[in-house]
C-alpha atoms as a PDB file:
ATOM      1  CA  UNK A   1       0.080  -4.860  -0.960  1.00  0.00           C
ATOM      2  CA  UNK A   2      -3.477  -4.747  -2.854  1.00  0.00           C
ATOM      3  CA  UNK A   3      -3.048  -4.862  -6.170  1.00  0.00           C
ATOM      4  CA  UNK A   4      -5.666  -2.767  -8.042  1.00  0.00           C
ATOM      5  CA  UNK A   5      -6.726  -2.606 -11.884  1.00  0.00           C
ATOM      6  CA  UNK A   6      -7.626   0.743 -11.701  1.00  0.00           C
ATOM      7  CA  UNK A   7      -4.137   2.678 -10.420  1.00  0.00           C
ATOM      8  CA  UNK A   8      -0.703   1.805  -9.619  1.00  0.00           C
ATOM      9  CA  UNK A   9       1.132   1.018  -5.746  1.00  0.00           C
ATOM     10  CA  UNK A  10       4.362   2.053  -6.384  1.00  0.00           C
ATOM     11  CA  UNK A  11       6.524   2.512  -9.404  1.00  0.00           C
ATOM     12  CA  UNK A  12      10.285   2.113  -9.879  1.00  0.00           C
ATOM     13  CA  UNK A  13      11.917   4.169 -12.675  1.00  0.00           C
ATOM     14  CA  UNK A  14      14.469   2.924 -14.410  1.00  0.00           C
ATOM     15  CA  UNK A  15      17.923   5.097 -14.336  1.00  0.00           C
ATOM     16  CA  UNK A  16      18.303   7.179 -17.346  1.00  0.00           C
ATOM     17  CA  UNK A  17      14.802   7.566 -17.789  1.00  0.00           C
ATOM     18  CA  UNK A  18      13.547  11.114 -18.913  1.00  0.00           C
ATOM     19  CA  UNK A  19      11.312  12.145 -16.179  1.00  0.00           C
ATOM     20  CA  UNK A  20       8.170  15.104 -17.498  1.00  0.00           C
ATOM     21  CA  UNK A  21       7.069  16.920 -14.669  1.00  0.00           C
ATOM     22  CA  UNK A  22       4.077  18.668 -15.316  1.00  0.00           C
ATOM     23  CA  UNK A  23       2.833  21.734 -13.333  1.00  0.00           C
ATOM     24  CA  UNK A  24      -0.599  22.027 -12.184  1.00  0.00           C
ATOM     25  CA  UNK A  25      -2.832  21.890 -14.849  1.00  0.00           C
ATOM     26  CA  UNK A  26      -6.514  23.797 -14.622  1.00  0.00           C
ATOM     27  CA  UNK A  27      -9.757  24.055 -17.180  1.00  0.00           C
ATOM     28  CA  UNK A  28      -8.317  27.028 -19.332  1.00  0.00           C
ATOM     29  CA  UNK A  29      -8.077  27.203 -22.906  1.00  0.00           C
ATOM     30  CA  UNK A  30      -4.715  28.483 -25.039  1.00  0.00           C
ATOM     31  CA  UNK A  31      -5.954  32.160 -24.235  1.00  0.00           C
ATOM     32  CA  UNK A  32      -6.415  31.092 -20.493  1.00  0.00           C
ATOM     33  CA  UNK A  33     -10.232  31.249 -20.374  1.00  0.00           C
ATOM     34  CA  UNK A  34     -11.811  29.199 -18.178  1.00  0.00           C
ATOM     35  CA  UNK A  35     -13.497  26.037 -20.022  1.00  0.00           C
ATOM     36  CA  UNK A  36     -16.823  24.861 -18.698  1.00  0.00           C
ATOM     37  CA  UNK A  37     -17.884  27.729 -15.857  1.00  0.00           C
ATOM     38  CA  UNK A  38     -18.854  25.272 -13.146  1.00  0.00           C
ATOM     39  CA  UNK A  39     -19.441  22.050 -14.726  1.00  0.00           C
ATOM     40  CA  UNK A  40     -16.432  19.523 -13.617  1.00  0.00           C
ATOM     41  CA  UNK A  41     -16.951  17.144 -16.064  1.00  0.00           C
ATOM     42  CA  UNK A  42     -16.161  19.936 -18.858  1.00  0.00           C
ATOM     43  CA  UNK A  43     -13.467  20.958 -16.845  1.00  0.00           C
ATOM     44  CA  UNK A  44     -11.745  17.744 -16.241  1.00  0.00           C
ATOM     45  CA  UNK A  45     -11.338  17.115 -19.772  1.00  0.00           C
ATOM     46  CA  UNK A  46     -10.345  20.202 -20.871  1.00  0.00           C
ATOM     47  CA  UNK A  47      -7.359  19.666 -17.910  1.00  0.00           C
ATOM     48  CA  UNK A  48      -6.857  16.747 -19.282  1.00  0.00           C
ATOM     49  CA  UNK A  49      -6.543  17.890 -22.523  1.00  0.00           C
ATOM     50  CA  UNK A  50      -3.756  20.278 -21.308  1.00  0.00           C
ATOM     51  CA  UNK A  51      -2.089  17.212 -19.507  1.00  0.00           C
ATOM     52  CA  UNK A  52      -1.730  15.421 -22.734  1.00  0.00           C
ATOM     53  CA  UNK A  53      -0.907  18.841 -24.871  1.00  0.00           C
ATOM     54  CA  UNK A  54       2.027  19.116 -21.722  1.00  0.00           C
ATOM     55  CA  UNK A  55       3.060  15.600 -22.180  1.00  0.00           C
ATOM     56  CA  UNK A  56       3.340  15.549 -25.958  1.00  0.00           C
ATOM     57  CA  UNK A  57       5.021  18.553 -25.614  1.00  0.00           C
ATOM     58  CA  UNK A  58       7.884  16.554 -24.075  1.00  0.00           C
ATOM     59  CA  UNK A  59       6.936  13.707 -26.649  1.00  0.00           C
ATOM     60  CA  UNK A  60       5.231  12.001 -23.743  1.00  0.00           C
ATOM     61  CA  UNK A  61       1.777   9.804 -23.847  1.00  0.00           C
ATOM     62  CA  UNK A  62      -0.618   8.903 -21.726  1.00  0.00           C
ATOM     63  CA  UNK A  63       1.485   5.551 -21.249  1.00  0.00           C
ATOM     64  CA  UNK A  64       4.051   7.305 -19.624  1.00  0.00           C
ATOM     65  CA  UNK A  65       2.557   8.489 -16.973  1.00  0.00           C
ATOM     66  CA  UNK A  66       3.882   7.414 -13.509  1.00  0.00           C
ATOM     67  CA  UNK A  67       1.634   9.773 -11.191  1.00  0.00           C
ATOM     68  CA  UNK A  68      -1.232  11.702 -10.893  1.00  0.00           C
ATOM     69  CA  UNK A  69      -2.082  14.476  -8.222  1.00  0.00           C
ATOM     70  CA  UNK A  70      -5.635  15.720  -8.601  1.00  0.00           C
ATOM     71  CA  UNK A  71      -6.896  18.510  -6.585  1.00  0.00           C
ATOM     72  CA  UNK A  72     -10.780  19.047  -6.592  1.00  0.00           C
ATOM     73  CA  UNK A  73     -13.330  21.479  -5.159  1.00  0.00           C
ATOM     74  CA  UNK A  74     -14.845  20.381  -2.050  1.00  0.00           C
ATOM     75  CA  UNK A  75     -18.931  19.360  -3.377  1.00  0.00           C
ATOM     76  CA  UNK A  76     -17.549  18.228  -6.710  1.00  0.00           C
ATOM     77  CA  UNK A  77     -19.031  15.082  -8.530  1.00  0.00           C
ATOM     78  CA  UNK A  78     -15.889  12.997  -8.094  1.00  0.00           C
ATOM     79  CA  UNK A  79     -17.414  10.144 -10.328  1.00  0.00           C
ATOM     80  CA  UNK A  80     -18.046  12.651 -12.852  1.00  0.00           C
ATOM     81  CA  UNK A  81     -14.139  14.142 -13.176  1.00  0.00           C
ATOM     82  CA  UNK A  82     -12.717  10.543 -13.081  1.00  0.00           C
ATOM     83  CA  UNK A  83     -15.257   9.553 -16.084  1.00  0.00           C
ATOM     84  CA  UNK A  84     -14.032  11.983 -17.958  1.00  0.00           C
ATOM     85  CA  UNK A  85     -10.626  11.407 -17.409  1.00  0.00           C
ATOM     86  CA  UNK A  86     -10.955   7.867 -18.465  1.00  0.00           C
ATOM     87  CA  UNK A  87     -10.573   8.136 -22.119  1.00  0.00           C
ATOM     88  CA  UNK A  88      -7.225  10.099 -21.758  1.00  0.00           C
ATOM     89  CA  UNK A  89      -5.276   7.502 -19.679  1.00  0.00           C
ATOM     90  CA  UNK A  90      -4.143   4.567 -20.644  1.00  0.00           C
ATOM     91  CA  UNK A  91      -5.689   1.621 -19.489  1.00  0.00           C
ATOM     92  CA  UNK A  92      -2.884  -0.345 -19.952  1.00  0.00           C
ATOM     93  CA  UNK A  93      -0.580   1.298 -17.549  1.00  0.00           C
ATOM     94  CA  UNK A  94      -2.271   3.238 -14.698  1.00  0.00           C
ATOM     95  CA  UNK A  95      -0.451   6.034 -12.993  1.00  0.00           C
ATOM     96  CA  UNK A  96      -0.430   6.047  -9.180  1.00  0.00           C
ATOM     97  CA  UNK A  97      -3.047   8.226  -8.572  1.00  0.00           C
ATOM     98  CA  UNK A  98      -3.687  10.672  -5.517  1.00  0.00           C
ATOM     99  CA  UNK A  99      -6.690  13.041  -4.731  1.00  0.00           C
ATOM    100  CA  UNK A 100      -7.277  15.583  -2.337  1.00  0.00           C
ATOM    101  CA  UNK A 101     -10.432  17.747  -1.915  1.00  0.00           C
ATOM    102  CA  UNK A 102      -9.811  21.546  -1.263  1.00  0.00           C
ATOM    103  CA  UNK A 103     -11.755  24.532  -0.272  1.00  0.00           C
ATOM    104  CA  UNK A 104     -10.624  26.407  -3.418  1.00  0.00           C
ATOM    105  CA  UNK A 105      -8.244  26.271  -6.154  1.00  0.00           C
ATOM    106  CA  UNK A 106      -5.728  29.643  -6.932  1.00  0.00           C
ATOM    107  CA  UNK A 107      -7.405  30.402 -10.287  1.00  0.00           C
ATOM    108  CA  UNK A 108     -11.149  31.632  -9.903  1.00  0.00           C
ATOM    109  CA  UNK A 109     -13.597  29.181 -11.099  1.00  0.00           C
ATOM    110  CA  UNK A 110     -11.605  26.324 -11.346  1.00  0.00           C
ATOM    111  CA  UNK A 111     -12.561  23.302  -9.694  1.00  0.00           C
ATOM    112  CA  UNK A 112     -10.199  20.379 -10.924  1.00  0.00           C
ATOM    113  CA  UNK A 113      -6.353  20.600 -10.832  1.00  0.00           C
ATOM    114  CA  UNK A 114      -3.849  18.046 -12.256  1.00  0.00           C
ATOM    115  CA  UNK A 115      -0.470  17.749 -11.776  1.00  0.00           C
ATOM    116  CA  UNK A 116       1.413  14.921 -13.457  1.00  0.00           C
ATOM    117  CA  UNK A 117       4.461  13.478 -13.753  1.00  0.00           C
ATOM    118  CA  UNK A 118       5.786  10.954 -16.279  1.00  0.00           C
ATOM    119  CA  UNK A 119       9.020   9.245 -17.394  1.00  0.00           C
ATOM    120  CA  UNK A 120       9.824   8.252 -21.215  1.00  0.00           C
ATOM    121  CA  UNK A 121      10.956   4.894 -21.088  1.00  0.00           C
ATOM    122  CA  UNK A 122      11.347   2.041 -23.365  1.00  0.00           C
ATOM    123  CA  UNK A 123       8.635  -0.163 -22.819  1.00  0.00           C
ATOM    124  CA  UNK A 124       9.715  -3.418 -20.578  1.00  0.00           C
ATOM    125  CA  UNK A 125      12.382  -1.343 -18.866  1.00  0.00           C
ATOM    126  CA  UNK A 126       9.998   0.173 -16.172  1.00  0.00           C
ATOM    127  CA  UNK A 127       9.555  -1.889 -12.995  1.00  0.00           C
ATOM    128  CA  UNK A 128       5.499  -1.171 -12.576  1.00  0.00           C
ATOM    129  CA  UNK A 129       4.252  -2.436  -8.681  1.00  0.00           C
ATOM    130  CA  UNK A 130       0.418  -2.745  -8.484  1.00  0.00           C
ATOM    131  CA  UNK A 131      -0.615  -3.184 -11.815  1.00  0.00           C
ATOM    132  CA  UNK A 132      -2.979  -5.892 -12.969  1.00  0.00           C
ATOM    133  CA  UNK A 133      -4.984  -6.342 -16.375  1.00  0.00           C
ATOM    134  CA  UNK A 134      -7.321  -3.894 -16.492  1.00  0.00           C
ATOM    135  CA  UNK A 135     -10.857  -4.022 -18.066  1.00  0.00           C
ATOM    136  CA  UNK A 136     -12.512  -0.593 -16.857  1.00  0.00           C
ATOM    137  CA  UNK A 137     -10.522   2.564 -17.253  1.00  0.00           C
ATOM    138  CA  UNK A 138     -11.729   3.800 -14.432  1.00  0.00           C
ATOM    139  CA  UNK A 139      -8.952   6.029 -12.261  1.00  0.00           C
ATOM    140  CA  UNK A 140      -9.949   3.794  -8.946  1.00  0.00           C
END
């Protein structure tokens, strides 16, 4: 299997683990106004920033994370999203990470969607497959 810095192969969670399953997160704000009209890199944060308001939610970090689905608009600056991503994951513990471009996204002017899912665990209990040091926080 290659073994990456950047994101995770596979990742065994240990039983009785609280698993966070977060729902697909876009660029809107707490009165669900679209953040950065069609500028991804202002959007991807701003998802982010609902990722980690989701996660603490369910007192959840960035650590936790075990995967990452990110939908993006077809034409979108890929490099962009992931650089602004970087400074919300941990680069300590990459989630397994999976992208897909699509024609559109259900809410109207969205272009980035992240759906997460994470498990609170004690740290040393988790089994994580893939994961090397990592220097750059770079999604991939």
């Amino acid at each position: 299997m290659e073994r990456s810095p950047y994101y995770s192969q596979a990742t065994v969670v240990p039983a009785g683990a609280s698993l966070v399953f977060v729902g697909g997160q876009n660029a809107v704000d707490a009165s669900g106004q679209i953040v950065g009209n069609g500028d991804v890199e202002a959007q991807t944060k701003q998802v982010m920033v609902n990722v980690m308001a989701c996660l603490a939610a369910a007192e959840a970090q960035a650590s936790d994370l075990v995967s990452l689905e990110i939908k993006a608009v077809v034409g979108v600056d890929l490099r962009a999203a992931q650089q602004a991503a970087a400074d919300y994951l941990d680069p300590s513990s990459p989630p397994l990470i999976s992208v897909a471009f699509v024609q559109q996204l259900a809410r109207p002017g969205a272009l980035v969607e992240v759906t997460a899912l994470a498990a609170r665990v004690e740290r040393g209990d988790a089994d994580w497959l893939g994961r090397d040091g990592v220097s750059d926080p770079a999604w991939f």
